[in-house]
C-alpha atoms as a PDB file:
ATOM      1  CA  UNK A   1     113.790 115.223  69.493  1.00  0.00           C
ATOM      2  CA  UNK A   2     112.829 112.007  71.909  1.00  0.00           C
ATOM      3  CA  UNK A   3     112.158 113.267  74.929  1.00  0.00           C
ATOM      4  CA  UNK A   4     111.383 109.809  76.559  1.00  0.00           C
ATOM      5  CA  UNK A   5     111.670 106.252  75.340  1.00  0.00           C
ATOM      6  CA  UNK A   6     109.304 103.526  76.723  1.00  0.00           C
ATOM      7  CA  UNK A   7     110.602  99.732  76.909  1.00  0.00           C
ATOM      8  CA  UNK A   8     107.576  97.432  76.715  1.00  0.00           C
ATOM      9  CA  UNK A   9     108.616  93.559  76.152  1.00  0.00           C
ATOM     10  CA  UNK A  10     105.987  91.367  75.574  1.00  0.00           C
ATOM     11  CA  UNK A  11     105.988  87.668  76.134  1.00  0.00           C
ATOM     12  CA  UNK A  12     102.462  85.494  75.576  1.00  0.00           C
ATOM     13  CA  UNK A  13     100.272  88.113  77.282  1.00  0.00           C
ATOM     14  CA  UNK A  14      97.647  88.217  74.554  1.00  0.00           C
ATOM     15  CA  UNK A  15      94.910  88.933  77.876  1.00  0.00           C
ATOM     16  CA  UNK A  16      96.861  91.898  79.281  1.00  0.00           C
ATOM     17  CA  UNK A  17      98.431  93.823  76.597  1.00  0.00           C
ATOM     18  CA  UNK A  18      95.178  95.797  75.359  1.00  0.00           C
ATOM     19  CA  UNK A  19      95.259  97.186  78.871  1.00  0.00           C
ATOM     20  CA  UNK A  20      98.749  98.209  78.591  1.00  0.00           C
ATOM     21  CA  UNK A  21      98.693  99.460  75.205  1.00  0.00           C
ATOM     22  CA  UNK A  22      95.212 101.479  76.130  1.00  0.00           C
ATOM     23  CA  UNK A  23      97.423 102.954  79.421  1.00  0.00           C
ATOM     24  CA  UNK A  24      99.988 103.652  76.732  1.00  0.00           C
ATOM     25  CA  UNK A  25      97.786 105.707  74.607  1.00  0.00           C
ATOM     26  CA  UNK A  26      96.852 107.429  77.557  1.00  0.00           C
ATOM     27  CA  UNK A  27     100.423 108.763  78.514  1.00  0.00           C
ATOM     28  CA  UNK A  28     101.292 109.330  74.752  1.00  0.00           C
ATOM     29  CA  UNK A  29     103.026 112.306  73.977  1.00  0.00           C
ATOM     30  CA  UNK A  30     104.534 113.842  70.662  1.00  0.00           C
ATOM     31  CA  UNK A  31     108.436 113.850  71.928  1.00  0.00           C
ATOM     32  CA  UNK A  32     107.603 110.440  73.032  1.00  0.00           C
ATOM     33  CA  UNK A  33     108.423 106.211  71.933  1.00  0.00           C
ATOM     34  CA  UNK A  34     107.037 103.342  72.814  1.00  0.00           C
ATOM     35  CA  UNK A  35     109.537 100.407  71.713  1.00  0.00           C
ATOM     36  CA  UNK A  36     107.192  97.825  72.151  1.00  0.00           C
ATOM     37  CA  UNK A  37     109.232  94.389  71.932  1.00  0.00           C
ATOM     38  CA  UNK A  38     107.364  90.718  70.900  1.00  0.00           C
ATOM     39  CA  UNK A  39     109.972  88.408  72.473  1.00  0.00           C
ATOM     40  CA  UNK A  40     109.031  85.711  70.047  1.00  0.00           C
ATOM     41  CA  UNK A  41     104.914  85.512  71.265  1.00  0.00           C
ATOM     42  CA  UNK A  42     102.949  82.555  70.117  1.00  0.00           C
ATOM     43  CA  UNK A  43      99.840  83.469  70.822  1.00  0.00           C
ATOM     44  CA  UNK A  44      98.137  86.903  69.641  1.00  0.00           C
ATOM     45  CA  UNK A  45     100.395  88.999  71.078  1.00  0.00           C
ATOM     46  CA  UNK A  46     102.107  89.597  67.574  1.00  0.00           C
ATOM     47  CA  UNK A  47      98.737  90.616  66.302  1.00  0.00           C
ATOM     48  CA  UNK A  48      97.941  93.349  69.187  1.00  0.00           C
ATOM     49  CA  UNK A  49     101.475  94.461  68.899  1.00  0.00           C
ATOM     50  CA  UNK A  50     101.034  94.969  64.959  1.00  0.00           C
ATOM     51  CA  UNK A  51      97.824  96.980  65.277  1.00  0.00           C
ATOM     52  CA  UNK A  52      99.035  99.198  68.121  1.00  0.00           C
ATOM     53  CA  UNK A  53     101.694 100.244  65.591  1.00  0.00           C
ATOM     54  CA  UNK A  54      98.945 101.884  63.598  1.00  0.00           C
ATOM     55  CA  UNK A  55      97.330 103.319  66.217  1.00  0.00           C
ATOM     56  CA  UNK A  56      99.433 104.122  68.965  1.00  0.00           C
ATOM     57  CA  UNK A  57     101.550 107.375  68.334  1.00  0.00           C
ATOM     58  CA  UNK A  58     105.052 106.413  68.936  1.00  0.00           C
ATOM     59  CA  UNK A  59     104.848 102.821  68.686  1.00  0.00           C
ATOM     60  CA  UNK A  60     107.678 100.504  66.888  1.00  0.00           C
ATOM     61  CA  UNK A  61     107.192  97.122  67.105  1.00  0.00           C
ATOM     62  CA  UNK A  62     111.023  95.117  67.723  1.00  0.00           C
ATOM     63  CA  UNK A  63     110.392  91.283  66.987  1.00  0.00           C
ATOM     64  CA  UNK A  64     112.690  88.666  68.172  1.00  0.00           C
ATOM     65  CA  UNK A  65     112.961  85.319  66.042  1.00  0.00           C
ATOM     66  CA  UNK A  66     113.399  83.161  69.345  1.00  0.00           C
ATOM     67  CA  UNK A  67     112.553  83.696  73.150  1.00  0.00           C
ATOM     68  CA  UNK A  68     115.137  85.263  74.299  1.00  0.00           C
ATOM     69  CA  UNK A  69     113.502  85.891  78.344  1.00  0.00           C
ATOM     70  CA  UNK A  70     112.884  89.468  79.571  1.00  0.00           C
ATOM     71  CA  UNK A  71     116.815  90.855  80.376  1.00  0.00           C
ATOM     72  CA  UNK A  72     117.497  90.263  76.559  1.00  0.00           C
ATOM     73  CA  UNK A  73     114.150  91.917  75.420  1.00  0.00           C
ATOM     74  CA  UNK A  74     114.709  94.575  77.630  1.00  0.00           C
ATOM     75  CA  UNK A  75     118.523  95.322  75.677  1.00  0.00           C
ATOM     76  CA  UNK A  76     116.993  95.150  72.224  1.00  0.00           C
ATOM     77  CA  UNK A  77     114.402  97.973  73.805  1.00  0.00           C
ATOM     78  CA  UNK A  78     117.232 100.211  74.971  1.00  0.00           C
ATOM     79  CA  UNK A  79     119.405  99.630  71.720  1.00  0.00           C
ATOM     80  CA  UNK A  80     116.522 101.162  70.049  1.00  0.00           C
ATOM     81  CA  UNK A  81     115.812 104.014  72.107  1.00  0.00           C
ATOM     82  CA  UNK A  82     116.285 107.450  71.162  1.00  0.00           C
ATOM     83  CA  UNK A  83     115.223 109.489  74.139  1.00  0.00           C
ATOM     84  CA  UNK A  84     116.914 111.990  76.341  1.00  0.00           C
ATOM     85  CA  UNK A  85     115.005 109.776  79.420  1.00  0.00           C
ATOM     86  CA  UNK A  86     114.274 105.804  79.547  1.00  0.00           C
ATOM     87  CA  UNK A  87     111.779 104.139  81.273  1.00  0.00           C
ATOM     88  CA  UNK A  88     110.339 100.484  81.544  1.00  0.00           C
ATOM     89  CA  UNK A  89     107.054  99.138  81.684  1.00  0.00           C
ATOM     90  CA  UNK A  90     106.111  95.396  81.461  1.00  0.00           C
ATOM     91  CA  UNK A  91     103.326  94.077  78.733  1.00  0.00           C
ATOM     92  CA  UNK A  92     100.843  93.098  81.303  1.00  0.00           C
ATOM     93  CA  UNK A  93     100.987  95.977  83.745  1.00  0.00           C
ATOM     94  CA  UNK A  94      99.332  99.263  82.949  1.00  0.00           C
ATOM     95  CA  UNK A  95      99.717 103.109  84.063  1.00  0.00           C
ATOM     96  CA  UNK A  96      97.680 106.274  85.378  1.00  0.00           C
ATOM     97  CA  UNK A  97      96.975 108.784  82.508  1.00  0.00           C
ATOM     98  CA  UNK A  98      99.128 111.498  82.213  1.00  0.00           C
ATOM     99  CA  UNK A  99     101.569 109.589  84.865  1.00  0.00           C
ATOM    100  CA  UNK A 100     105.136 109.452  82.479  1.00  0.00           C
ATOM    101  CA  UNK A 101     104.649 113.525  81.836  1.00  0.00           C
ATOM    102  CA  UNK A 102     104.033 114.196  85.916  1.00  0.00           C
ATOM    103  CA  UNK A 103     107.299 111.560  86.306  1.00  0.00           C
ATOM    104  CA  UNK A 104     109.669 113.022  83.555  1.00  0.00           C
ATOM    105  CA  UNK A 105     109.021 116.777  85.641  1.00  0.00           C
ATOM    106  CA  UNK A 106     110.071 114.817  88.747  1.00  0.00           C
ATOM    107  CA  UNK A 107     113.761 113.855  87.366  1.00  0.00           C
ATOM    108  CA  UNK A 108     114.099 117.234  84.921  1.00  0.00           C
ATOM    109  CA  UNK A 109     113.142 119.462  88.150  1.00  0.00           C
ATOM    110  CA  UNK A 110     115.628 117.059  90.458  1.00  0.00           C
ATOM    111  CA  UNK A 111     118.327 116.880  87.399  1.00  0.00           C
ATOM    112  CA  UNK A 112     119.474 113.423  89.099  1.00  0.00           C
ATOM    113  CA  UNK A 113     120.889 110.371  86.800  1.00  0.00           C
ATOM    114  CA  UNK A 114     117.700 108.460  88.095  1.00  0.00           C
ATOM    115  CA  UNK A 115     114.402 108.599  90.149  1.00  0.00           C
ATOM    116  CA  UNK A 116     112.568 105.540  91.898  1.00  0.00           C
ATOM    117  CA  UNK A 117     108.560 105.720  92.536  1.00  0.00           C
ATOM    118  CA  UNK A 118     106.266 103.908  94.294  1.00  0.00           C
ATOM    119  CA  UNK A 119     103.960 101.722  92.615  1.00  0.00           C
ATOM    120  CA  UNK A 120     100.700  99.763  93.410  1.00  0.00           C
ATOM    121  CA  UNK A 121     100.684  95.888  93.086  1.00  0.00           C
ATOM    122  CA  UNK A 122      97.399  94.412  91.730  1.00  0.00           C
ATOM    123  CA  UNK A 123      96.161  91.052  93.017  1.00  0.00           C
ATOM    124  CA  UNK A 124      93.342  89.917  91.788  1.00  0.00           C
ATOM    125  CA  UNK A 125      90.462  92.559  92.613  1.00  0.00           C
ATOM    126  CA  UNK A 126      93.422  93.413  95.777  1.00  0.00           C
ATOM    127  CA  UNK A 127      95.410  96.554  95.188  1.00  0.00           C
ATOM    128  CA  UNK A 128      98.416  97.296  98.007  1.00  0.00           C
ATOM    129  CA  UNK A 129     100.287 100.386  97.747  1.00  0.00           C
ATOM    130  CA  UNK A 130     104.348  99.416  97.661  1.00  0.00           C
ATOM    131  CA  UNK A 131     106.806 102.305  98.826  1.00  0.00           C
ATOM    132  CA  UNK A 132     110.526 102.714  97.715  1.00  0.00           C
ATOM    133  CA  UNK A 133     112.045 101.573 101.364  1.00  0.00           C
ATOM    134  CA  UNK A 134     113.504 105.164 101.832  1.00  0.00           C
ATOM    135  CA  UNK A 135     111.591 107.889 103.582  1.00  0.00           C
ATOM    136  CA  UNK A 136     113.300 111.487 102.117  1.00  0.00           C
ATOM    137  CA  UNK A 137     111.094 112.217  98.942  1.00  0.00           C
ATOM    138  CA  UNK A 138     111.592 114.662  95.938  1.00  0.00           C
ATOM    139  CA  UNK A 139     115.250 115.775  96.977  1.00  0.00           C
ATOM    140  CA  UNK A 140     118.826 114.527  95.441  1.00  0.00           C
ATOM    141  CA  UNK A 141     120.568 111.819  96.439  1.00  0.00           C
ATOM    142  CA  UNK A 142     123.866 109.781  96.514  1.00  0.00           C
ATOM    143  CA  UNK A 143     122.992 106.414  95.333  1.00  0.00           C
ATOM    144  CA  UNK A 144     125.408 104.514  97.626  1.00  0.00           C
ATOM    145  CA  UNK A 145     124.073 105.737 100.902  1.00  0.00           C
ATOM    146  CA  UNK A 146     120.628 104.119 100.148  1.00  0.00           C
ATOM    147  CA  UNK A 147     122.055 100.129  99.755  1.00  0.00           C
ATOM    148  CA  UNK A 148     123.000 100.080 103.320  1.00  0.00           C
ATOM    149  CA  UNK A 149     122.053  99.101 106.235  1.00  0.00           C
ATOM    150  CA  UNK A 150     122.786  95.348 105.796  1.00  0.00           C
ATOM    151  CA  UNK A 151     119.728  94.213 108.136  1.00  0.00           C
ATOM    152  CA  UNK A 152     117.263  96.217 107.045  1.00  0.00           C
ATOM    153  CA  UNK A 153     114.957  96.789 103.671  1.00  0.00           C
ATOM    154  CA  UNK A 154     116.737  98.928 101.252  1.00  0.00           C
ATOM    155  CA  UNK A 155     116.656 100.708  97.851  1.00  0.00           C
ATOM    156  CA  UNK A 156     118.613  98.055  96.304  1.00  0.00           C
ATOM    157  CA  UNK A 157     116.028  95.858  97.483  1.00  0.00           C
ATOM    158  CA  UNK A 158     113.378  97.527  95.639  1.00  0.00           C
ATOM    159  CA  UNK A 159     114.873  95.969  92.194  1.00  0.00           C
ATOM    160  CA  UNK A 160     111.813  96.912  90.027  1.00  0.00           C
ATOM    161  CA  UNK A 161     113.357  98.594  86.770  1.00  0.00           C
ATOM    162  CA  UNK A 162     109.601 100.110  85.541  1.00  0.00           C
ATOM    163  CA  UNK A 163     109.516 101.827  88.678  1.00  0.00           C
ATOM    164  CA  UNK A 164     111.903 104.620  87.813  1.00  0.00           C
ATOM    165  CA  UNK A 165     113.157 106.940  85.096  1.00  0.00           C
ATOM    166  CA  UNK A 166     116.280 106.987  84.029  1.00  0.00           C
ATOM    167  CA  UNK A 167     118.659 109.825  82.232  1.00  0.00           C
ATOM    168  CA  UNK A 168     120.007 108.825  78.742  1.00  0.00           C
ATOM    169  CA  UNK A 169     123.928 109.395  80.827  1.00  0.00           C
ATOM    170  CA  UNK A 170     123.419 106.079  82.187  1.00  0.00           C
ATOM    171  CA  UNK A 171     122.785 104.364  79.185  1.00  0.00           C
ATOM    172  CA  UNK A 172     125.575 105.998  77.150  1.00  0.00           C
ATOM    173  CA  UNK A 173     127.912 104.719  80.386  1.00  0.00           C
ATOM    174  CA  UNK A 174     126.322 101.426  79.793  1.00  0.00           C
ATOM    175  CA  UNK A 175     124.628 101.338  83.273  1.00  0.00           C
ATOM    176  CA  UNK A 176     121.287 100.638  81.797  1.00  0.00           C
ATOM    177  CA  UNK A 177     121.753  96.999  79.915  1.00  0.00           C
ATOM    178  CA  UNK A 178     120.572  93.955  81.818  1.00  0.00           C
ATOM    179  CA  UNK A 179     122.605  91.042  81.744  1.00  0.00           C
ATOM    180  CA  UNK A 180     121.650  89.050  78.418  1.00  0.00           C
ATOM    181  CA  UNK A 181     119.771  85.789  79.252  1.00  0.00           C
ATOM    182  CA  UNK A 182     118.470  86.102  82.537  1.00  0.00           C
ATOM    183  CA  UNK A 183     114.897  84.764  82.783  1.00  0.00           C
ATOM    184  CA  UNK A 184     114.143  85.765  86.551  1.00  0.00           C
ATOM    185  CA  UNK A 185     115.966  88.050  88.578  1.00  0.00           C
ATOM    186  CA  UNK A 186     117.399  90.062  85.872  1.00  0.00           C
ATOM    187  CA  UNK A 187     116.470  93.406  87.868  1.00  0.00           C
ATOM    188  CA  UNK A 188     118.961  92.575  90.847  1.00  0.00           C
ATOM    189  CA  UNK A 189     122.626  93.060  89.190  1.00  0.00           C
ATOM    190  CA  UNK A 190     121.114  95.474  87.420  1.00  0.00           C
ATOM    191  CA  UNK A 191     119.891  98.011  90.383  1.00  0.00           C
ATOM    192  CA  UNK A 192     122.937  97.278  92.263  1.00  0.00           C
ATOM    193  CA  UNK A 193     124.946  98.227  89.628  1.00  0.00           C
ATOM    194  CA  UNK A 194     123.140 101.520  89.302  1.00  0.00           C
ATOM    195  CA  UNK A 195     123.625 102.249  93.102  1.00  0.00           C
ATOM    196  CA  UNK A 196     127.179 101.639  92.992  1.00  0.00           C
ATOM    197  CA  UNK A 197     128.003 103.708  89.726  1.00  0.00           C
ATOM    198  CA  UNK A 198     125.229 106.482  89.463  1.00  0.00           C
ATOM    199  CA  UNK A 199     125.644 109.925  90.997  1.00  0.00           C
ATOM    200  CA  UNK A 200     122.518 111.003  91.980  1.00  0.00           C
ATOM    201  CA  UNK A 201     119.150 109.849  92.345  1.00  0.00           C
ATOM    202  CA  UNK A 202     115.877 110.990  94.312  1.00  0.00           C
ATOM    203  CA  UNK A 203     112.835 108.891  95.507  1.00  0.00           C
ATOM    204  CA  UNK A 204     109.083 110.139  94.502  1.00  0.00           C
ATOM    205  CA  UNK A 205     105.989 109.175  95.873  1.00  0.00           C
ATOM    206  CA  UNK A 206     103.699 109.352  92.824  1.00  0.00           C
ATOM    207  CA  UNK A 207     101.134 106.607  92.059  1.00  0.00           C
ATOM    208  CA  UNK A 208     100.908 105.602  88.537  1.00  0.00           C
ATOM    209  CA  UNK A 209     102.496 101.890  87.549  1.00  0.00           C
ATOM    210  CA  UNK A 210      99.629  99.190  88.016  1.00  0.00           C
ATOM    211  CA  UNK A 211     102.384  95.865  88.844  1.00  0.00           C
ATOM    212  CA  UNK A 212     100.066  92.646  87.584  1.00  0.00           C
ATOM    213  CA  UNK A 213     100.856  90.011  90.350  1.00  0.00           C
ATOM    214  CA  UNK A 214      99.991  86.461  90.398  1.00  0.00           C
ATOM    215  CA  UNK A 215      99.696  86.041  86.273  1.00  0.00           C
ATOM    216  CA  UNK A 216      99.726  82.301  85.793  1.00  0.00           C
ATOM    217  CA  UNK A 217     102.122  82.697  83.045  1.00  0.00           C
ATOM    218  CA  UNK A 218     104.692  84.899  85.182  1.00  0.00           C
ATOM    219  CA  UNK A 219     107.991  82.799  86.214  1.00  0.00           C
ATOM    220  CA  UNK A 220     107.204  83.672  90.125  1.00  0.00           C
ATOM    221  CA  UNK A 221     104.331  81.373  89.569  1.00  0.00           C
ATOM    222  CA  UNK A 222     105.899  78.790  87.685  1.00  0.00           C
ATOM    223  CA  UNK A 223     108.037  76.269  89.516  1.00  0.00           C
ATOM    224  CA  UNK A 224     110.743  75.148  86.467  1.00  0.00           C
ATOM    225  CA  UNK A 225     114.249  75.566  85.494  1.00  0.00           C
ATOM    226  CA  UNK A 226     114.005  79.461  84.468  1.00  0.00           C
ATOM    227  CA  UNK A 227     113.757  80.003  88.226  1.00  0.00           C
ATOM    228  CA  UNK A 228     116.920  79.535  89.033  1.00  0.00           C
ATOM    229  CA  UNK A 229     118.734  81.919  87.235  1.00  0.00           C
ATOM    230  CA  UNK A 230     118.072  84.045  90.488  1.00  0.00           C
ATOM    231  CA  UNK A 231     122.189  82.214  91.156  1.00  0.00           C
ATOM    232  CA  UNK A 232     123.543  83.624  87.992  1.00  0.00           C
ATOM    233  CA  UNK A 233     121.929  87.059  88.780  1.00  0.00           C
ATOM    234  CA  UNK A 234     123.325  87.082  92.439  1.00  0.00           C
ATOM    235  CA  UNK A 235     126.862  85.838  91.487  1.00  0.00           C
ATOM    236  CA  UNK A 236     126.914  88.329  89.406  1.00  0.00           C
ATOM    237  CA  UNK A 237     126.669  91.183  92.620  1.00  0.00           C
ATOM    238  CA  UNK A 238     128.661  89.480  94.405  1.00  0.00           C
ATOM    239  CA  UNK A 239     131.087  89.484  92.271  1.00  0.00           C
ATOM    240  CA  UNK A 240     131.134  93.082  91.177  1.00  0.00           C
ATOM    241  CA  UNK A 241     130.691  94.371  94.291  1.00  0.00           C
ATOM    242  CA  UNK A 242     133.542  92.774  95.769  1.00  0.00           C
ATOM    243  CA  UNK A 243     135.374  94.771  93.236  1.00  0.00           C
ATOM    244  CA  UNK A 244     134.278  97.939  94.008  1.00  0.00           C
ATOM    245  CA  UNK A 245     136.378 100.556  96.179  1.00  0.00           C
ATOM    246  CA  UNK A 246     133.573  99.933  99.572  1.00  0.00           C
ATOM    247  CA  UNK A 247     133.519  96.220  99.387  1.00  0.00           C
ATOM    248  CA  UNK A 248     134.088  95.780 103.379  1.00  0.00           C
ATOM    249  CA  UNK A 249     131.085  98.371 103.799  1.00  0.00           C
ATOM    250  CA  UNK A 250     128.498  96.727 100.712  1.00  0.00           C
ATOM    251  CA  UNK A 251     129.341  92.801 101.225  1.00  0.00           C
ATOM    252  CA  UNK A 252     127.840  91.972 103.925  1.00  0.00           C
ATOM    253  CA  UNK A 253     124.549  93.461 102.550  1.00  0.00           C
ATOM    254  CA  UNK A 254     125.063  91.859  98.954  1.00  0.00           C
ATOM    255  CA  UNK A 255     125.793  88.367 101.201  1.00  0.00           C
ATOM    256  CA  UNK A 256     122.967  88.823 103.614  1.00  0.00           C
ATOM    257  CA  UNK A 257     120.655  89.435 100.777  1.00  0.00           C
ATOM    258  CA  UNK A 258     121.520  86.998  98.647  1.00  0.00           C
ATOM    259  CA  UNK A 259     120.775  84.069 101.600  1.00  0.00           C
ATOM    260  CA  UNK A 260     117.705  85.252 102.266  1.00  0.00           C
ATOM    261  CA  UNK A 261     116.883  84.923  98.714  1.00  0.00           C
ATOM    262  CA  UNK A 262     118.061  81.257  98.868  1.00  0.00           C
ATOM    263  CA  UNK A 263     115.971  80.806 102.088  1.00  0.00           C
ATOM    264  CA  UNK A 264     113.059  82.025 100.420  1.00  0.00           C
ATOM    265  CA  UNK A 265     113.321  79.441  97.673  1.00  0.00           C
ATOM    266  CA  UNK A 266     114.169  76.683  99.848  1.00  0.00           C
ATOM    267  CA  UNK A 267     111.095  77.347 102.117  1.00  0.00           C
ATOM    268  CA  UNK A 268     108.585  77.020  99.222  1.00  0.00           C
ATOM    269  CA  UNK A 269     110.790  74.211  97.335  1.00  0.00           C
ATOM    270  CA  UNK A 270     107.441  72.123  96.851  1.00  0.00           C
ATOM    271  CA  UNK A 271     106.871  74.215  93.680  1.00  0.00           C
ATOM    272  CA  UNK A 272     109.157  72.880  92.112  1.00  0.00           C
ATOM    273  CA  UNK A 273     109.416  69.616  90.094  1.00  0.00           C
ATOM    274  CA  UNK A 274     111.880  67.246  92.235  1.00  0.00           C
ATOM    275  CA  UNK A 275     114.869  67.575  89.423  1.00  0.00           C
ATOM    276  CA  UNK A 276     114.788  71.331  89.429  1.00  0.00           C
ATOM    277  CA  UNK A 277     114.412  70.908  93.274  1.00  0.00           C
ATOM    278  CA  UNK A 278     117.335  68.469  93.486  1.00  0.00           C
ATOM    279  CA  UNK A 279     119.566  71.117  91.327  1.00  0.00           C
ATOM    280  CA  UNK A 280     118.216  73.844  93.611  1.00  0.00           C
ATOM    281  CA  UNK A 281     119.655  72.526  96.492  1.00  0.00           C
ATOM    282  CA  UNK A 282     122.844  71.595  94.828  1.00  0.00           C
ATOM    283  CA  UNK A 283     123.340  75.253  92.940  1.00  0.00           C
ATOM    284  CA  UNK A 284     122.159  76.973  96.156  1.00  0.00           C
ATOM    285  CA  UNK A 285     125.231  74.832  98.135  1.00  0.00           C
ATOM    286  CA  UNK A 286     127.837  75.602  96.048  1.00  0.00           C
ATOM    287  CA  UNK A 287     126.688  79.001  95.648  1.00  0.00           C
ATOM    288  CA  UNK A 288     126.953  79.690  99.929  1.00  0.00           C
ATOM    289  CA  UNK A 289     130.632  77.859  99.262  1.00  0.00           C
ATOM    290  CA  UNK A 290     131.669  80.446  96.713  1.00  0.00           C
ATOM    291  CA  UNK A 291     130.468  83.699  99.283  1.00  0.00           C
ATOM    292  CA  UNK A 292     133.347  84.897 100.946  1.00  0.00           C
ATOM    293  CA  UNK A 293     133.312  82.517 104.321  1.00  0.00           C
ATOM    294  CA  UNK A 294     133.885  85.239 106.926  1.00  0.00           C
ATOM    295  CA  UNK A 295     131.166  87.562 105.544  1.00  0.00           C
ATOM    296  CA  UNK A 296     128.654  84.945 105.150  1.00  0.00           C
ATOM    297  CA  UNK A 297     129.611  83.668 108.614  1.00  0.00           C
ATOM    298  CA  UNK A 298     128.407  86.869 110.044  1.00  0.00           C
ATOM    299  CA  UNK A 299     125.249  86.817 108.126  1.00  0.00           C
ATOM    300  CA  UNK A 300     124.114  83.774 109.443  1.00  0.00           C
ATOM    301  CA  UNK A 301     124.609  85.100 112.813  1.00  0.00           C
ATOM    302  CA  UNK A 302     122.299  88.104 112.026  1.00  0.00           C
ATOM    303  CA  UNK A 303     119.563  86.071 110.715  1.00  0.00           C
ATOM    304  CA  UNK A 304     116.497  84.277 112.573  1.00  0.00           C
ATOM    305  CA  UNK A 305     117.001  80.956 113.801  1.00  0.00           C
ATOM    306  CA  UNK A 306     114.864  78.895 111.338  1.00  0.00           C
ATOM    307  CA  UNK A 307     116.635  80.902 107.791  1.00  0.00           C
ATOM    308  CA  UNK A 308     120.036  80.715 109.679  1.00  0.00           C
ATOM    309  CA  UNK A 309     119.394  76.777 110.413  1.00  0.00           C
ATOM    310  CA  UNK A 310     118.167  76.355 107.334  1.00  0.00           C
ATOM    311  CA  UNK A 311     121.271  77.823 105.571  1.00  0.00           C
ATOM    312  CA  UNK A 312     123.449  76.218 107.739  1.00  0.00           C
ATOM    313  CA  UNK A 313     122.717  72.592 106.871  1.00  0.00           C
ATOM    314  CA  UNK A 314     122.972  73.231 103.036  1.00  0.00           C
ATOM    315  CA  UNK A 315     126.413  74.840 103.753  1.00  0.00           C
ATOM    316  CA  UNK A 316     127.597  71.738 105.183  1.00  0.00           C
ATOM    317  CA  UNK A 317     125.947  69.430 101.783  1.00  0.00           C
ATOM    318  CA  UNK A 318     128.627  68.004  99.738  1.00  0.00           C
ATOM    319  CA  UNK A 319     128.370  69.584  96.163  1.00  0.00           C
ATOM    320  CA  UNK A 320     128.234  67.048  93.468  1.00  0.00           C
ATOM    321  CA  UNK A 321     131.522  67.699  90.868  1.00  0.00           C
ATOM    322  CA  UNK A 322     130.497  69.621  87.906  1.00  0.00           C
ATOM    323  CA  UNK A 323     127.916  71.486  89.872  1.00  0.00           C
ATOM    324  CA  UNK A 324     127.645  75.088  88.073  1.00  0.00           C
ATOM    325  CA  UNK A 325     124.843  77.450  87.932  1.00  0.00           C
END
């Protein structure tokens, strides 16, 4: 029996995925898979990817015929898996030895739907230490009470699906899927969704997912099109978490968040080529017009001056007829 299934997508990263595969090898286990998934590669990923099969216990190689970004590649990973648990790793970050066996007693000793780790993000020759913005370690949990409060750094915040493990439950509920398509911000619907429908969870400080930052090929370095499906991704919580049962408690944290996000884009809008800047403003508009009024209106009261200004005058743009993310 799979104890643990491993969802590696791979995209182009012909530099980095030795590293990963060798960090692989190092956490390899009988009981467990590594579905490693070449989202159409046209460099020598393919290659890597077919000799790791060989060598790599527990490697299957999944190969897409086109690009297909890495929400979809992430699905044909977890249509494939076989495991009791499910965990994520990107093809150009890399992990401690022996971490996914110390990580799999964390969640069987817990027996919560899903636990969220700490991780260290690697600049460079930089390493920073990034904590899961909750403080209570190694003890169960009721996901809901970590999304809130509105104004403040939260679990839902901390969208990063490799740092976790996840029970098989949640993929038979159909918790675990990403959203087909999204090239950027695929992680966001996705851990709000878990937070909302889960039952338990737990937070554990242990140090063993290397996060590659600043890869020239990543989409948060690249200034095109593919960024802003970060619209579609947010839509998509407001939307379902205006359905749910606490909508007048979770909004205005889904809201606030989601502004910030297009403040953050806005303020660095030089990085992008002037037609994909032009649609950003346009989709970011229409997208504040959609928000429900009142709740944004009290977000933009919580805010800083310069975000709140900022937001203010692209709420009052006109929105060009047709204009859909």
């Amino acid at each position: 029996m799979v104890k643990l299934s491993v969802v590696v997508p791979f995209y182009n990263v012909q530099t980095y995925a030795p590293d990963t595969l060798r960090s692989l090898a190092a956490n390899a286990r009988e009981d467990f898979e590594f579905l490693l998934v070449d989202d159409c590669s046209r460099d020598e990923t393919p290659r890597i990817l077919a000799r790791a099969e060989g060598e790599l216990p527990g490697a299957r190689v999944l190969r897409h015929e086109r690009n297909g970004g890495l929400a979809t590649a992430r699905n044909t990973g977890l249509d494939a898996a076989a495991g009791e648990y499910v965990t994520f790793l990107d093809g150009d970050d890399w992990l401690a030895p022996g971490y996914y066996g110390q990580l799999l007693a964390v969640i069987e000793g817990l027996g919560c739907d899903f636990v969220r780790t700490d991780h260290v993000q690697c600049t460079a020759r930089a390493r920073s230490v990034h904590r899961v913005p909750y403080g209570r370690r190694d003890v169960a949990l009721d996901p809901r009470e970590l999304i809130l409060p509105a104004d403040r750094s939260t679990s839902v915040d901390y969208a990063f699906a490799w740092a976790g493990i996840y029970h098989r439950r949640l993929l038979d509920e159909g918790l675990l899927h990403f959203r087909h398509g999204l090239r950027t911000a695929e992680d966001r619907p996705w851990i709000w969704r878990l937070h909302r429908e889960a039952r338990s969870m737990a937070v554990t400080g242990l140090l063993g997912v290397f996060y590659r930052r600043g890869v020239a090929s990543s989409l948060t370095q690249i200034g095109d099109v593919r960024q802003l499906d970060f619209i579609r991704a947010f839509d998509q919580v407001i939307e379902e978490t205006a359905r749910d049962r606490d909508a007048d408690r979770l909004l205005p944290k889904a809201v606030r968040t989601y502004c910030a996000i297009i403040s953050h884009h806005l303020g660095s809008i030089e990085r992008f080529e002037p037609p994909v800047a032009r649609k950003l403003r346009a989709l970011s508009a229409a997208a504040l017009k959609r928000m429900p009024q009142d709740v944004l209106k009290e977000a933009l009261d919580s805010m800083d001056t310069q975000r709140a200004s900022r937001l203010r005058r692209l709420r009052r743009r006109p929105v060009p007829a047709g204009v859909a993310a």
